[in-house]
PDB file of N, CA and C in Angstrom:
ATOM      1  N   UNK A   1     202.352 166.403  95.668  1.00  0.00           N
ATOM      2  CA  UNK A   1     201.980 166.198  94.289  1.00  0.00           C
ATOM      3  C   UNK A   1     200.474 165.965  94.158  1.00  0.00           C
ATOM      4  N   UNK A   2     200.101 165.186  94.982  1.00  0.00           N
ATOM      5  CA  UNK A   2     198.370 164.793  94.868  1.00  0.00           C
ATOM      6  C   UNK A   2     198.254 166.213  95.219  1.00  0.00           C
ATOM      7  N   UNK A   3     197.680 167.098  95.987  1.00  0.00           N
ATOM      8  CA  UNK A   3     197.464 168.449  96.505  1.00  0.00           C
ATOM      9  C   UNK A   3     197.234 169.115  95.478  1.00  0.00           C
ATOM     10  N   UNK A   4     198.703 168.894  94.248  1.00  0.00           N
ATOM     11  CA  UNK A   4     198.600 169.894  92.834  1.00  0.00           C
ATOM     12  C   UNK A   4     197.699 169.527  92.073  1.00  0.00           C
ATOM     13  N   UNK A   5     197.074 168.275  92.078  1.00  0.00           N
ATOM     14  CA  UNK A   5     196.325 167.406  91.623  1.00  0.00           C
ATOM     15  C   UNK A   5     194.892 167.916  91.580  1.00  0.00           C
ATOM     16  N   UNK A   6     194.635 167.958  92.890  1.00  0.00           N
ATOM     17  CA  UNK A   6     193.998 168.431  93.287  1.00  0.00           C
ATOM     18  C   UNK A   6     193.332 169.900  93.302  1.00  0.00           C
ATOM     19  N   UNK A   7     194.167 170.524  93.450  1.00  0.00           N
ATOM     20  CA  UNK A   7     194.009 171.934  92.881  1.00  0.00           C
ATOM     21  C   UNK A   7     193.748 171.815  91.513  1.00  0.00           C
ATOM     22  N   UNK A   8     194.360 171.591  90.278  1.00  0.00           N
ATOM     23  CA  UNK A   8     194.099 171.552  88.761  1.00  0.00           C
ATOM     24  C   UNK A   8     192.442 170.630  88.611  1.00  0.00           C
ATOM     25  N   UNK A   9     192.244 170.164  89.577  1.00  0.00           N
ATOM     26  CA  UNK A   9     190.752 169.920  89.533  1.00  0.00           C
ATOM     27  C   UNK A   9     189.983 170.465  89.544  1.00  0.00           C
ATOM     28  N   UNK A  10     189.778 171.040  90.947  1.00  0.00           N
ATOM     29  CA  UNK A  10     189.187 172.178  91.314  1.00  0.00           C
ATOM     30  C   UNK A  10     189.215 173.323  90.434  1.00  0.00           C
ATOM     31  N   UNK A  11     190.530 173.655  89.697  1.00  0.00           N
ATOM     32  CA  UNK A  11     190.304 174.625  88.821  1.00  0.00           C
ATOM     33  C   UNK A  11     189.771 173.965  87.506  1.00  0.00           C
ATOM     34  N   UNK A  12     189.876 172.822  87.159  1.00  0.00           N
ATOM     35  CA  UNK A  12     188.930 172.427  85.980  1.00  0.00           C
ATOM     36  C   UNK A  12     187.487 172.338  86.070  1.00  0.00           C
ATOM     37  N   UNK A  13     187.148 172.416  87.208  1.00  0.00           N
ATOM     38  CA  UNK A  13     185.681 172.407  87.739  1.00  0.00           C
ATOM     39  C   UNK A  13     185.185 173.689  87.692  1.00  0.00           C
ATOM     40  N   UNK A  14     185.684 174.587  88.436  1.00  0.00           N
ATOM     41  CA  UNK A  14     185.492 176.089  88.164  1.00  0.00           C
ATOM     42  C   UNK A  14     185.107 176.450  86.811  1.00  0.00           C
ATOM     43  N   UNK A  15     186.366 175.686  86.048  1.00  0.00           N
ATOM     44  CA  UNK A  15     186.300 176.543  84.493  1.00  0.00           C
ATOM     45  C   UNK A  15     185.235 175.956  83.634  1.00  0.00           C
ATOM     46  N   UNK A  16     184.946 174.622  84.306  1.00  0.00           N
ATOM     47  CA  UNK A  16     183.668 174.382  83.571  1.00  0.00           C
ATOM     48  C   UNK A  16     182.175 175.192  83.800  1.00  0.00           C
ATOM     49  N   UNK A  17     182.162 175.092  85.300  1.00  0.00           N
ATOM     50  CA  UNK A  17     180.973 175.994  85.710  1.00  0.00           C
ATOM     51  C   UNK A  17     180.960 177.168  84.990  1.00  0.00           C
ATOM     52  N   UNK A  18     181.692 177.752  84.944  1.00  0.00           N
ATOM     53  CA  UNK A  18     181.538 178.957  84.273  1.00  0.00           C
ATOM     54  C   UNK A  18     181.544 179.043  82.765  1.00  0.00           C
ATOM     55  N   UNK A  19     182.127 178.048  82.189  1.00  0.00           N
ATOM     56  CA  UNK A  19     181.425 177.658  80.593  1.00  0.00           C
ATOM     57  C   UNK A  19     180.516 176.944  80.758  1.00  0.00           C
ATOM     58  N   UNK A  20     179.999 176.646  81.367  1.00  0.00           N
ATOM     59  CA  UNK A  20     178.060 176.081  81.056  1.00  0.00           C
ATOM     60  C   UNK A  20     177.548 177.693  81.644  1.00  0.00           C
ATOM     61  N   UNK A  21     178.206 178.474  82.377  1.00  0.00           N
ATOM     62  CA  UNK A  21     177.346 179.611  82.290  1.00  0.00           C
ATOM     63  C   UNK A  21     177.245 180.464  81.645  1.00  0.00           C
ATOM     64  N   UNK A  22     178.358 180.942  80.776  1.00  0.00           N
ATOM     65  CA  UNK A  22     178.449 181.677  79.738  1.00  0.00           C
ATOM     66  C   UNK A  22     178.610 181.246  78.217  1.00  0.00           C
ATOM     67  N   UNK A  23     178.255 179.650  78.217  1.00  0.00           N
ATOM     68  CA  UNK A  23     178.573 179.868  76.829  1.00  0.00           C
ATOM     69  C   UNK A  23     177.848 178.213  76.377  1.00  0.00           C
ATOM     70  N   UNK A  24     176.761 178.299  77.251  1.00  0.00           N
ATOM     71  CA  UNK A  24     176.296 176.734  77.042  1.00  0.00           C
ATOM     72  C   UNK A  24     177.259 175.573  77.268  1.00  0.00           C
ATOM     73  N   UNK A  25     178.182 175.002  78.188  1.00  0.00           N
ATOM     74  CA  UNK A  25     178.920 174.161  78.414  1.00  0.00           C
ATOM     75  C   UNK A  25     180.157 174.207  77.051  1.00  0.00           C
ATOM     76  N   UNK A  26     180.952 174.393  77.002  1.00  0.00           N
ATOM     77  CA  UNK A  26     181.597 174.547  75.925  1.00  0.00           C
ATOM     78  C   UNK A  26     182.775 173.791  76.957  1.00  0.00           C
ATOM     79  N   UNK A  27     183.376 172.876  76.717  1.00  0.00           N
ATOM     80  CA  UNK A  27     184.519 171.666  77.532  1.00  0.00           C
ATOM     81  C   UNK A  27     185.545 172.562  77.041  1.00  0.00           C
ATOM     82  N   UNK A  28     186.580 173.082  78.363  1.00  0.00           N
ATOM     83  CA  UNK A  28     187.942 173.531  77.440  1.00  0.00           C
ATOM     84  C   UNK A  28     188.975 172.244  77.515  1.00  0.00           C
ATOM     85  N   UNK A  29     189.943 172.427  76.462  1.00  0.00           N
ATOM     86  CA  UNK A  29     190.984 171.543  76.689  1.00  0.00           C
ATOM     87  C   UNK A  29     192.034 171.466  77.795  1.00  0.00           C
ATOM     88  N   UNK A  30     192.402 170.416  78.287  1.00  0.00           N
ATOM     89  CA  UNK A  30     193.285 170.472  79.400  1.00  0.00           C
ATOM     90  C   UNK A  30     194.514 171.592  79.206  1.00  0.00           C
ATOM     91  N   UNK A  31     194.719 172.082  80.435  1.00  0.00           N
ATOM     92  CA  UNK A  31     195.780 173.168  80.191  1.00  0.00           C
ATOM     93  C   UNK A  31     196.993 172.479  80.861  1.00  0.00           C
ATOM     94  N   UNK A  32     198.142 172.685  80.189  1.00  0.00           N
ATOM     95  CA  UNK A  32     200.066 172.134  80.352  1.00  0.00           C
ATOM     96  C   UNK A  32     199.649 171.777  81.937  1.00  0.00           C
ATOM     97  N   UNK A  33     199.651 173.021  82.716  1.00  0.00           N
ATOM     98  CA  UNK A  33     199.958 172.815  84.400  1.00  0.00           C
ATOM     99  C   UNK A  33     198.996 171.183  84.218  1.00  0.00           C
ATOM    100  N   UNK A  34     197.773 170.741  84.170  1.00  0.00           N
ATOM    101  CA  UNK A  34     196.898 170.081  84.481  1.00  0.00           C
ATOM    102  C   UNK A  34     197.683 168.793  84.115  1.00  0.00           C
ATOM    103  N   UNK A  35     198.475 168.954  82.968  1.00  0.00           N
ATOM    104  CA  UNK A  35     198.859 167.740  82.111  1.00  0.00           C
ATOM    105  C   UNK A  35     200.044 167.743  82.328  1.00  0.00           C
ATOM    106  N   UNK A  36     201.024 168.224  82.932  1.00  0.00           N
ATOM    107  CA  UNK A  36     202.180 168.335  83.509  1.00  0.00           C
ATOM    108  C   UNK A  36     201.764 167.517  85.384  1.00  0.00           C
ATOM    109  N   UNK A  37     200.826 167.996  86.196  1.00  0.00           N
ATOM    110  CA  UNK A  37     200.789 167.324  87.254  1.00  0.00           C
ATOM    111  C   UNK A  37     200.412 166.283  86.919  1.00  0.00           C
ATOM    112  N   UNK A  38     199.298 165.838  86.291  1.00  0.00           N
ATOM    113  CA  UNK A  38     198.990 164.130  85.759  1.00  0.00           C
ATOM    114  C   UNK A  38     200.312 163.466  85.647  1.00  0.00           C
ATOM    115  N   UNK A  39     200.801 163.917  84.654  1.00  0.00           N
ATOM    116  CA  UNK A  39     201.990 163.012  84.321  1.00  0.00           C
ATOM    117  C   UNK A  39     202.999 163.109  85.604  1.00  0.00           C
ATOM    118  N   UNK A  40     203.374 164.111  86.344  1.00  0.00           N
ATOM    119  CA  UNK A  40     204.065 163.641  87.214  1.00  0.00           C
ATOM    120  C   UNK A  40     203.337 162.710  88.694  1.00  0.00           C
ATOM    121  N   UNK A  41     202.224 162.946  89.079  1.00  0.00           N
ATOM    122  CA  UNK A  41     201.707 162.039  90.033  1.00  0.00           C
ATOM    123  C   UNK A  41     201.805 160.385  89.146  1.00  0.00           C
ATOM    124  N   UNK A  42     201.265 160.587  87.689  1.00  0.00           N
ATOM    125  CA  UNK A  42     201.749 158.998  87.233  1.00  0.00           C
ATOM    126  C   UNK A  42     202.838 158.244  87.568  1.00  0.00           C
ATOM    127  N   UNK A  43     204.120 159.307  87.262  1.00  0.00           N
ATOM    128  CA  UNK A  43     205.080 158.610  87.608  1.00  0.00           C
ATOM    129  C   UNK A  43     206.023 158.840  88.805  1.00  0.00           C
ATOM    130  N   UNK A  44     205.126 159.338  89.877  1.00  0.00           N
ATOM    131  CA  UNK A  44     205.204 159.268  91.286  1.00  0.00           C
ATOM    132  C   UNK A  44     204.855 157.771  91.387  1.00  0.00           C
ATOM    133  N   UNK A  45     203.771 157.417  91.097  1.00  0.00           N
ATOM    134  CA  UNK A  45     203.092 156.465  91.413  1.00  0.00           C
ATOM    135  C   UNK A  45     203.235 154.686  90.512  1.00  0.00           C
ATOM    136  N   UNK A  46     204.260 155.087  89.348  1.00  0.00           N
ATOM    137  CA  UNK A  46     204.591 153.952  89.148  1.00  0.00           C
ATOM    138  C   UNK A  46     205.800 154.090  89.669  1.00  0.00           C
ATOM    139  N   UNK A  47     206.559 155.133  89.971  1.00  0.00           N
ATOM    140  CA  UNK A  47     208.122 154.370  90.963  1.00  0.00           C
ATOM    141  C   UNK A  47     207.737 153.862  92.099  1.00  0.00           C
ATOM    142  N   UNK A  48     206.927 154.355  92.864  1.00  0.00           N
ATOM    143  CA  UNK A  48     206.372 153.494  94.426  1.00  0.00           C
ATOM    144  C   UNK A  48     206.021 152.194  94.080  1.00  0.00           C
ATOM    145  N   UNK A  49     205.165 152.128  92.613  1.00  0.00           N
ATOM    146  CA  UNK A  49     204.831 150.003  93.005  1.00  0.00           C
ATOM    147  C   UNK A  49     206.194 149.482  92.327  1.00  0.00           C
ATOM    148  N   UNK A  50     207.244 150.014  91.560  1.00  0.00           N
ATOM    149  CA  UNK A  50     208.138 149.520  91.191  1.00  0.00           C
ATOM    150  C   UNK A  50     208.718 149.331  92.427  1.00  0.00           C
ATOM    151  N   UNK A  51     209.337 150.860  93.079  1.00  0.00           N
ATOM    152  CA  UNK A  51     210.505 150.346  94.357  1.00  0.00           C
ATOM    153  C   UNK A  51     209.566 148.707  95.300  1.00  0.00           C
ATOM    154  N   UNK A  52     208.387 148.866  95.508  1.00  0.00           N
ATOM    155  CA  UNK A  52     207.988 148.201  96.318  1.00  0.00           C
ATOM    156  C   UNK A  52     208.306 146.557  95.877  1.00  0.00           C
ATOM    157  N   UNK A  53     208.450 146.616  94.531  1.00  0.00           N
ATOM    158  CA  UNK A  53     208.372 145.108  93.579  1.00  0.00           C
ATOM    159  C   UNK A  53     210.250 145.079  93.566  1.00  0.00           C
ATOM    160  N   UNK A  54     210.867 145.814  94.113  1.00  0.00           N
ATOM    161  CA  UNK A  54     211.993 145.965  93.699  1.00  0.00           C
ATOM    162  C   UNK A  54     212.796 146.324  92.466  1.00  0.00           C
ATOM    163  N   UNK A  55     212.003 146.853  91.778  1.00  0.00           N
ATOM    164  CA  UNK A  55     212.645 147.220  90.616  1.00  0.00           C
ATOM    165  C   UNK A  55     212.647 148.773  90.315  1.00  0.00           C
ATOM    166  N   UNK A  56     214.408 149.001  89.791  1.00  0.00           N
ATOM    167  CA  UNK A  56     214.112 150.661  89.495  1.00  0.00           C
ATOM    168  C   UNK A  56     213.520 151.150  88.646  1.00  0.00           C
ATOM    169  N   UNK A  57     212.535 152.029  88.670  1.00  0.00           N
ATOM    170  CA  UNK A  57     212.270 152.660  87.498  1.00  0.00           C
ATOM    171  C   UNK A  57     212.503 154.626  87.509  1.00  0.00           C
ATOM    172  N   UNK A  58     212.525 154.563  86.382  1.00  0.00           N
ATOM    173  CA  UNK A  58     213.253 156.067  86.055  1.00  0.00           C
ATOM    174  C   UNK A  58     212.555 156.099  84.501  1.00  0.00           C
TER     175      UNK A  58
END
């Protein structure tokens, strides 16, 4: 999951470089994949401190 993370970075980085090169920095908006892995590494990462605290979360 971090890895996908990771990758949607790298490709947000790309896509910026190349809108500051063609179009004076113009920020695009996050794309689904980008905001689909966020949200799932989030809640990768709040079930690990939950299980660890003992509590389920779902």
């Amino acid at each position: 999951m971090l890895e996908n993370l990771i990758d949607e970075i790298r490709h947000r980085q790309y896509l910026q470089r190349q809108a500051v090169r063609f179009n004076g920095g113009y920020i695009a908006e996050p794309t689904i994949d980008e905001v689909n892995t966020a949200q799932e590494l989030n809640a990768a990462i709040l079930e690990a401190y939950a299980h660890k605290s003992g509590v389920d979360y779902v």
